[in-house]
C-alpha atoms as a PDB file:
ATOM      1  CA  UNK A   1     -12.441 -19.910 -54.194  1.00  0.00           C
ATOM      2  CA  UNK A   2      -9.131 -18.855 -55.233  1.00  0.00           C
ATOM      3  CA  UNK A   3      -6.962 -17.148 -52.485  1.00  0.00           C
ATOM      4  CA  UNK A   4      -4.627 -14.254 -52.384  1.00  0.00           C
ATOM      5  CA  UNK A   5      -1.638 -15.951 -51.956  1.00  0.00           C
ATOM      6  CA  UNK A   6       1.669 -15.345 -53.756  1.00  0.00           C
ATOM      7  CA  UNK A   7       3.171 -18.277 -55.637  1.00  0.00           C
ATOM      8  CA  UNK A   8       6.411 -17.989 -53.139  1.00  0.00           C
ATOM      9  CA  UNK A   9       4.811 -17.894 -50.550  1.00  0.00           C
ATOM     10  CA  UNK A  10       3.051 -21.320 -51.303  1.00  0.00           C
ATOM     11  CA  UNK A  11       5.660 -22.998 -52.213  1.00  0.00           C
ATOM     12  CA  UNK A  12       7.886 -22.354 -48.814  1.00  0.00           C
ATOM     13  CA  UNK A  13       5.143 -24.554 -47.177  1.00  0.00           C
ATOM     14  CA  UNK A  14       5.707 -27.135 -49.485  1.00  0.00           C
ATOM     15  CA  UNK A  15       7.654 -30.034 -48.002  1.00  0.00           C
ATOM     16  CA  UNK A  16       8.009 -33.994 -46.139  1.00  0.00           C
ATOM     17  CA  UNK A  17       7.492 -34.774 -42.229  1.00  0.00           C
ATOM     18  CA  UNK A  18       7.958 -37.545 -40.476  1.00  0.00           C
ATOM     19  CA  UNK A  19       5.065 -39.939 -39.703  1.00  0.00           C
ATOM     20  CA  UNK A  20       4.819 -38.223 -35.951  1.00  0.00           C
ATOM     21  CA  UNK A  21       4.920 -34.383 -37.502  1.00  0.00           C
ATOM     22  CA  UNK A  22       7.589 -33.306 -35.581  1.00  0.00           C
ATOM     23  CA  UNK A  23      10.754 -32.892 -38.075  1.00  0.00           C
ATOM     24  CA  UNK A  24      11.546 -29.339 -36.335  1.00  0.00           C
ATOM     25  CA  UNK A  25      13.286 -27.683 -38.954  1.00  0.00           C
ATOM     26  CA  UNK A  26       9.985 -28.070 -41.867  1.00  0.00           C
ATOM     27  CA  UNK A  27       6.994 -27.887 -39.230  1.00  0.00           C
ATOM     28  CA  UNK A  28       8.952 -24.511 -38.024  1.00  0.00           C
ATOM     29  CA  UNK A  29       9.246 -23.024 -41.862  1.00  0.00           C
ATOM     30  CA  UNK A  30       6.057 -24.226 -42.581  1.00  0.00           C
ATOM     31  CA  UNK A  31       4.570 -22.603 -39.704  1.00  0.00           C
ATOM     32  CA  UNK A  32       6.221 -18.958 -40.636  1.00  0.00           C
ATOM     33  CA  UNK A  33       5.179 -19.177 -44.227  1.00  0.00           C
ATOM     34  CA  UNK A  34       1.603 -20.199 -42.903  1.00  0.00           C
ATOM     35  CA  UNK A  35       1.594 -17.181 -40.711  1.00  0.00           C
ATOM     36  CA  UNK A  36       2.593 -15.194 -43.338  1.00  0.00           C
ATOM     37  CA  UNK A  37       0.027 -16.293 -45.912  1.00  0.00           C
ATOM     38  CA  UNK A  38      -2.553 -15.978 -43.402  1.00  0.00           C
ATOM     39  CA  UNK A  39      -1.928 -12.230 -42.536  1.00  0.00           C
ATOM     40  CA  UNK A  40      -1.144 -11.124 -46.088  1.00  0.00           C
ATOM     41  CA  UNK A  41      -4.689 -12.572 -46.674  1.00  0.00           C
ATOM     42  CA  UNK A  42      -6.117 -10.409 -43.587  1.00  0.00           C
ATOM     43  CA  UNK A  43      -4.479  -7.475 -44.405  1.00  0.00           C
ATOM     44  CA  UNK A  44      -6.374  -4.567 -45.429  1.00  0.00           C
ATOM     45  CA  UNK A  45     -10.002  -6.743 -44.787  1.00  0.00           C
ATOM     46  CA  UNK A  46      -9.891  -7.447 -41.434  1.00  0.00           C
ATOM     47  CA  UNK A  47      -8.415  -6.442 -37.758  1.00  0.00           C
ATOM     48  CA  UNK A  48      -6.863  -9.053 -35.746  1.00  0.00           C
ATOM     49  CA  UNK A  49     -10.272  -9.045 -33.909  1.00  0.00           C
ATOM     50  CA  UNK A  50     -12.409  -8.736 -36.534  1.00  0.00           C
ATOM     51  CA  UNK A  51     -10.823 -11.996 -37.853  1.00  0.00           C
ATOM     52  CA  UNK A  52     -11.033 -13.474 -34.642  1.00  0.00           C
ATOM     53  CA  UNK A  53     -14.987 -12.846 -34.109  1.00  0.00           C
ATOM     54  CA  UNK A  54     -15.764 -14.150 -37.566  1.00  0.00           C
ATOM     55  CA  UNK A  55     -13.426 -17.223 -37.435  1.00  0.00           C
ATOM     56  CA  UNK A  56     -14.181 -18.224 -33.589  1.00  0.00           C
ATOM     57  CA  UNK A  57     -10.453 -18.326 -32.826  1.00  0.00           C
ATOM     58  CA  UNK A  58      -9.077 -15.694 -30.314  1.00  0.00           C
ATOM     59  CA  UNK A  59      -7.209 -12.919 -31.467  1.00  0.00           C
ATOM     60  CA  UNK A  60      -4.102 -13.938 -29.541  1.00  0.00           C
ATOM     61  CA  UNK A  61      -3.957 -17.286 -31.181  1.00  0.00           C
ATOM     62  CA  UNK A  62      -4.398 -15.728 -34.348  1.00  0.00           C
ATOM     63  CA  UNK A  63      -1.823 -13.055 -33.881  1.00  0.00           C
ATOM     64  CA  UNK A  64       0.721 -16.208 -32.544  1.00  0.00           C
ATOM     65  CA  UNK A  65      -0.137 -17.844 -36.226  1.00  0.00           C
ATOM     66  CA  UNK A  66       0.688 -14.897 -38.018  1.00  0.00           C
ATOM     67  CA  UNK A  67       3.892 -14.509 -36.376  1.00  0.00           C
ATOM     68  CA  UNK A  68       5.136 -18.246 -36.562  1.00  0.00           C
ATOM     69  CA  UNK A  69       5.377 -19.118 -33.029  1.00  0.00           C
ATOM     70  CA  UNK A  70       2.120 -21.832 -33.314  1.00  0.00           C
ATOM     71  CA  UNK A  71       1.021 -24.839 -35.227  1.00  0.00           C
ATOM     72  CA  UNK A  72      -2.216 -24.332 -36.696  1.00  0.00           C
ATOM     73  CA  UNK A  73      -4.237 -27.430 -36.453  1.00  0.00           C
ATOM     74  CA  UNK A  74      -6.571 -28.630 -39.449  1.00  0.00           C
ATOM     75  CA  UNK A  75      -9.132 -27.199 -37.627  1.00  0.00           C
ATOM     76  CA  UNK A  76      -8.134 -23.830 -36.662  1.00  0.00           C
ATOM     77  CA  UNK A  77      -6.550 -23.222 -40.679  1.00  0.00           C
ATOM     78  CA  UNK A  78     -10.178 -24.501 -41.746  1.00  0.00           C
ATOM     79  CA  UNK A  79     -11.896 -21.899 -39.399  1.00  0.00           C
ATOM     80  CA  UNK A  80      -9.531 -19.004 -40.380  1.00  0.00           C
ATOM     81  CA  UNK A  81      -9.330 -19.870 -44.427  1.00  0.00           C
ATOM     82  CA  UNK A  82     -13.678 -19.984 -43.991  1.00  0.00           C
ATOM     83  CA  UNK A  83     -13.801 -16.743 -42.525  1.00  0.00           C
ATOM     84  CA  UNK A  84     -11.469 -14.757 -45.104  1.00  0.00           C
ATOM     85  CA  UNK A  85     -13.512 -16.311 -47.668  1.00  0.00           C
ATOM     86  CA  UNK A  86     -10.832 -18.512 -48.980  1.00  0.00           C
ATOM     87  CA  UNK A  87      -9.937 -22.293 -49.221  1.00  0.00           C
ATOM     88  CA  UNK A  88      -7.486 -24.587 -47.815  1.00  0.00           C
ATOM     89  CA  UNK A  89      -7.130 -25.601 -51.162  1.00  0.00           C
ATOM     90  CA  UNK A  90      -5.747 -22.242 -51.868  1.00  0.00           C
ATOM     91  CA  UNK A  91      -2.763 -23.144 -50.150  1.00  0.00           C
ATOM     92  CA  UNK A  92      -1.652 -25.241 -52.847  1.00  0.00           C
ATOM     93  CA  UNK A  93       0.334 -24.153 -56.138  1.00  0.00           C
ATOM     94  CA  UNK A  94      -1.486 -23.414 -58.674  1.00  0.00           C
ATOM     95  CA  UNK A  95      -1.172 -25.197 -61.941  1.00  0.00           C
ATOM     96  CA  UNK A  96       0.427 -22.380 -63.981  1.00  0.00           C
ATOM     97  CA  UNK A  97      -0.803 -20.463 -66.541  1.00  0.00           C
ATOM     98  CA  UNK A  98      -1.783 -22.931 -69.139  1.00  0.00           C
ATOM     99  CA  UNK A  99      -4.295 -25.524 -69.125  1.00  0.00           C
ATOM    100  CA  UNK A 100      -3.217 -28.697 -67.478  1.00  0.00           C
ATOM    101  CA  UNK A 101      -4.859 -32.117 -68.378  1.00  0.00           C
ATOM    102  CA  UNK A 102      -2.234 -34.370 -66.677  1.00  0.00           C
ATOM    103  CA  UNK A 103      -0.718 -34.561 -63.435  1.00  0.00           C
ATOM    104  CA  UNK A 104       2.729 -36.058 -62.784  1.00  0.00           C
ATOM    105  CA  UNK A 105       3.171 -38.449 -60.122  1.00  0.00           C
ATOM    106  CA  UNK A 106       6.509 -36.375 -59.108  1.00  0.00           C
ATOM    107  CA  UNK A 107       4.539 -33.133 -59.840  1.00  0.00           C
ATOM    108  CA  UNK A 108       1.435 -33.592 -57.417  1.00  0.00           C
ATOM    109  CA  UNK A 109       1.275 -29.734 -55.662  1.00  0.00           C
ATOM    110  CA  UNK A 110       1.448 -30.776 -51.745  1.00  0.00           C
ATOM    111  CA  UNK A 111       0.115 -29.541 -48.343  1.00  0.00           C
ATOM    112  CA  UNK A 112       1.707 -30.376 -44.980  1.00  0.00           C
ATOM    113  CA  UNK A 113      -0.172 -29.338 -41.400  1.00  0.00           C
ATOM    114  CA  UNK A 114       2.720 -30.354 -39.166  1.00  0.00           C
ATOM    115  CA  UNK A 115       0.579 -29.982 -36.196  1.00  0.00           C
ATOM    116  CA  UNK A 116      -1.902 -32.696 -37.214  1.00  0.00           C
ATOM    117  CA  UNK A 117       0.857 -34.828 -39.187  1.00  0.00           C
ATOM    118  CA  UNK A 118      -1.630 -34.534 -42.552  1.00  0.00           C
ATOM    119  CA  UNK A 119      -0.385 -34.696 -45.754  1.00  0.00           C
ATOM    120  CA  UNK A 120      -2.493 -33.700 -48.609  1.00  0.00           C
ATOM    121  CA  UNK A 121      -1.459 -34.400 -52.304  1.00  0.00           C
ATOM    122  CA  UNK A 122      -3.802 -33.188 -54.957  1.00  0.00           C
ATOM    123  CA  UNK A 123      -4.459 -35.148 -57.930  1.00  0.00           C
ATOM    124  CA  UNK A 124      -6.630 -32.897 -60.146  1.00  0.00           C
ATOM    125  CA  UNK A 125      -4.987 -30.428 -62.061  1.00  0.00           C
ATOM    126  CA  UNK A 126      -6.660 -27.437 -59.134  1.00  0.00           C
ATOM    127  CA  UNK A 127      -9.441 -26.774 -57.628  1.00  0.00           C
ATOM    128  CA  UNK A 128     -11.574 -25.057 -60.401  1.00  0.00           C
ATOM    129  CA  UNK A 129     -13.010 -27.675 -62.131  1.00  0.00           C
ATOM    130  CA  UNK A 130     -16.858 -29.507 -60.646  1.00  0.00           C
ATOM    131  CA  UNK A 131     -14.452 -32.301 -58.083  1.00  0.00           C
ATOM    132  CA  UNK A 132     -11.352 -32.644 -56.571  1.00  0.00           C
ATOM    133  CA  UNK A 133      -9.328 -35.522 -55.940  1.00  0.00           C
ATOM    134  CA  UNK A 134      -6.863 -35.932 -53.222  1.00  0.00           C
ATOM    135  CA  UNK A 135      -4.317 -38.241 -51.535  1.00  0.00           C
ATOM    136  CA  UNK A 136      -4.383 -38.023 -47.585  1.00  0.00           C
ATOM    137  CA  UNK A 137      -2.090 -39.715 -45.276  1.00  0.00           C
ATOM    138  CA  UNK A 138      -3.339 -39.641 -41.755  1.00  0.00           C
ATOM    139  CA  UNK A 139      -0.621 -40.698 -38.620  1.00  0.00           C
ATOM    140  CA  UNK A 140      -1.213 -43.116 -36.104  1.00  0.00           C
ATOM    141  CA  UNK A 141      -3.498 -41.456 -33.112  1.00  0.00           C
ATOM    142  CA  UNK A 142      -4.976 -38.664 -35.315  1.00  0.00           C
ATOM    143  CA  UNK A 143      -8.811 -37.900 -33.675  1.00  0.00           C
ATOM    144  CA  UNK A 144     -11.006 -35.685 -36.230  1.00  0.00           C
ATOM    145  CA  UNK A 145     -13.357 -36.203 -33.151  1.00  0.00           C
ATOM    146  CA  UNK A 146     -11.565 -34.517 -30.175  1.00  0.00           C
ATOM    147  CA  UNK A 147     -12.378 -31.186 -31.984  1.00  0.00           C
ATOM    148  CA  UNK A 148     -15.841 -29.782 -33.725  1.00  0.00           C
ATOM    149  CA  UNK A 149     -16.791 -31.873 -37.111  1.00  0.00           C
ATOM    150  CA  UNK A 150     -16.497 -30.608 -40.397  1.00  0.00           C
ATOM    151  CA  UNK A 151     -19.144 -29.637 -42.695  1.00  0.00           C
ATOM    152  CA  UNK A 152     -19.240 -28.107 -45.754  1.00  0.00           C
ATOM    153  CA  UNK A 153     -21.401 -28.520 -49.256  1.00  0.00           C
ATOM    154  CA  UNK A 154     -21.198 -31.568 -51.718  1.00  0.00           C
ATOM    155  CA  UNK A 155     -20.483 -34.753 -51.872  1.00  0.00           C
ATOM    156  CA  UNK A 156     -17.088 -36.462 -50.559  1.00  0.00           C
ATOM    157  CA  UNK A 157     -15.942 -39.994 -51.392  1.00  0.00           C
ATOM    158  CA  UNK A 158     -13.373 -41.558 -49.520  1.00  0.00           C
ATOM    159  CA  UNK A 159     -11.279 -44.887 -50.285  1.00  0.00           C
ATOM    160  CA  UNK A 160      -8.737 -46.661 -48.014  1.00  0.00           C
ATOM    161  CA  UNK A 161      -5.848 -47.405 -49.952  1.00  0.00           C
ATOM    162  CA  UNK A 162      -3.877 -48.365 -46.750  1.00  0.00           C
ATOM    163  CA  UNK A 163      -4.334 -48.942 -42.845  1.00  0.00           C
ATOM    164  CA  UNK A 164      -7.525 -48.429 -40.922  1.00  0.00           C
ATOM    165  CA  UNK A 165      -9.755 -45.197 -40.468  1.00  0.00           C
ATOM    166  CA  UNK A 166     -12.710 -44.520 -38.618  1.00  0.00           C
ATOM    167  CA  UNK A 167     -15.239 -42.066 -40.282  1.00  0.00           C
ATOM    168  CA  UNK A 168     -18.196 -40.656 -38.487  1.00  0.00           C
ATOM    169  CA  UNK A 169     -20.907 -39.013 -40.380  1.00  0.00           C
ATOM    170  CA  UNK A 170     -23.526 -37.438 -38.318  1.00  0.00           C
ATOM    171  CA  UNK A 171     -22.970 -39.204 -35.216  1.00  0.00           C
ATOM    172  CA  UNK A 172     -22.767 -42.800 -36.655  1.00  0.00           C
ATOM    173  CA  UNK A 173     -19.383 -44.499 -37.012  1.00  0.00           C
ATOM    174  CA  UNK A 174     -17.705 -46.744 -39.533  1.00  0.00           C
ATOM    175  CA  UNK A 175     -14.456 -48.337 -39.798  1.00  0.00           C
ATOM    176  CA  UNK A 176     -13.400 -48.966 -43.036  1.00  0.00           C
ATOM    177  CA  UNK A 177     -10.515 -51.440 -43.987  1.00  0.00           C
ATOM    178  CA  UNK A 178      -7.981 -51.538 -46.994  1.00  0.00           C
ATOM    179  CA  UNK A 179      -9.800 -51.168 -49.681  1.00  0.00           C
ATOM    180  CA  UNK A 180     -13.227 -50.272 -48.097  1.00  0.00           C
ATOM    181  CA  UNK A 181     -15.275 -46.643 -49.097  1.00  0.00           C
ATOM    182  CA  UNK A 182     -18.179 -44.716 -47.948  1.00  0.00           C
ATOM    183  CA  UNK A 183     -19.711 -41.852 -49.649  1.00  0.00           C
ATOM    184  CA  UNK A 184     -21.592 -39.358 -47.849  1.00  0.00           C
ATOM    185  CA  UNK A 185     -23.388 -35.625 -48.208  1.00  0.00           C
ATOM    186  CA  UNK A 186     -21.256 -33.325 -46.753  1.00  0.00           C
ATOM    187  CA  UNK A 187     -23.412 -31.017 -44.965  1.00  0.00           C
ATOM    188  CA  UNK A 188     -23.754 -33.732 -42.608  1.00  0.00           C
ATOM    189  CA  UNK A 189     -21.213 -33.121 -39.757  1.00  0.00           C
ATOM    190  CA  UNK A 190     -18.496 -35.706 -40.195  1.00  0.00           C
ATOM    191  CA  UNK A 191     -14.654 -36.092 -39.054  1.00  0.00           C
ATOM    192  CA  UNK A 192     -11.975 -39.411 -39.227  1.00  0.00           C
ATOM    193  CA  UNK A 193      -9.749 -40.900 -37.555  1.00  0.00           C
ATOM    194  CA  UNK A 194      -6.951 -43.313 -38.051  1.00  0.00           C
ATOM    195  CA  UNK A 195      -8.364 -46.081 -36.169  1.00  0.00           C
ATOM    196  CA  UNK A 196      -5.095 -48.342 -36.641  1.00  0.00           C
ATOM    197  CA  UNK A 197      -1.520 -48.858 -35.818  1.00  0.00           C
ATOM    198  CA  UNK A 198       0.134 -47.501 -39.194  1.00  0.00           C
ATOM    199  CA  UNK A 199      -0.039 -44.331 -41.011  1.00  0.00           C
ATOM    200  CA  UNK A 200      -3.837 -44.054 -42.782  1.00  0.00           C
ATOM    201  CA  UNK A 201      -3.557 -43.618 -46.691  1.00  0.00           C
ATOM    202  CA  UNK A 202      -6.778 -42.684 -48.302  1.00  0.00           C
ATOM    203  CA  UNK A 203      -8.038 -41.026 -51.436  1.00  0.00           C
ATOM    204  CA  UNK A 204     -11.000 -38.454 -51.171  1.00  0.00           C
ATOM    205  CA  UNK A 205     -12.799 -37.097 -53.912  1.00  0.00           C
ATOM    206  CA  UNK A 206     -14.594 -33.756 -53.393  1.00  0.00           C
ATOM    207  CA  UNK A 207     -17.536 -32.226 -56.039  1.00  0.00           C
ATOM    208  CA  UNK A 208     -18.348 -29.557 -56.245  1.00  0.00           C
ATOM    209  CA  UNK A 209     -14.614 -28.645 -54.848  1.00  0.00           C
ATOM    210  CA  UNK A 210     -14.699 -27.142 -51.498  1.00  0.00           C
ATOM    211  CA  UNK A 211     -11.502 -28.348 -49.339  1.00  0.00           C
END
């Protein structure tokens, strides 16, 4: 799904972080511009309350988001993008108007959740096409599991290309090691964690696109 957020706006997000999340100055811009896409997508649809019944997040939180003055988590962006009927995704540039076959290594379109410490890099030219491809990097003492799993339709792949990270599909865990993958249908409720002492890099592919 495409979302109805303004180029600017997108691109104020757009940024580095330190391993730990907390470079101040970027998790506090990103946070505005997050509140700001996140209301201008409300707007005119839903109340406050509305949102908050349909997304399981209390109004206050939500109305703190929208203002800047919290840090979304993963989790709470996932719940609020899934009940305005848009997709994380979304929050990355789009590709332009014309047609794009390749993607730049310097040109990837990035996503930061200071909060969490994520950092998403697409690799596919968007999110239109039947799979997505991204770069993740996942800090040291990130826990998918101290909060409800995902789930979602499709199929997701994921690869370690660096560190260690625990994925648990349906209650079962694995821990995957450099180079390791797992592949998995995901409806099934599933989260990771970086189950090592460095920052987690891994790829995940996504068909039919739904990040």
């Amino acid at each position: 799904m495409k979302g109805p957020f303004d180029q600017g706006s997108v691109n104020a997000i757009l940024g580095s972080i330190s391993d730990d999340g907390e470079n101040g100055d970027v998790s506090t811009a990103i946070m505005k511009s997050l509140g700001e896409m996140l209301r201008e997508a409300r707007t005119g649809r839903f109340t406050i309350e509305e949102l908050a019944r349909r997304s399981n997040v209390s109004a206050g939180r939500i109305s703190q988001i929208e203002r800047g003055l919290a840090n979304p988590s993963f989790e709470t962006l996932w719940r609020l993008c899934s009940a305005l009927g848009v997709s994380i995704g979304s929050l990355f540039p789009s590709g332009g108007p014309e047609p794009q076959l390749v993607v730049r290594k310097d040109e990837r379109r990035r996503l930061v959740i200071p909060h969490d410490g994520l950092v998403y890099e697409m690799l596919t030219p968007n999110g239109q096409g039947s799979l997505e491809i991204l770069l993740l990097e996942i800090p040291v003492g990130y826990d998918g599991g101290s909060r409800p799993p995902l789930t979602h339709r499709g199929e997701k792949f994921i690869h370690v290309q660096g560190g260690r990270l625990l994925v648990n599909v349906d209650g079962r865990d694995w821990t995957l090691e450099l180079g390791d993958s797992i592949t998995f249908d995901a409806s099934a409720p599933h989260f990771v964690a970086n189950a090592g002492d460095h920052t987690a890099h891994v790829q995940l592919v996504i068909t039919p696109p739904s990040f």
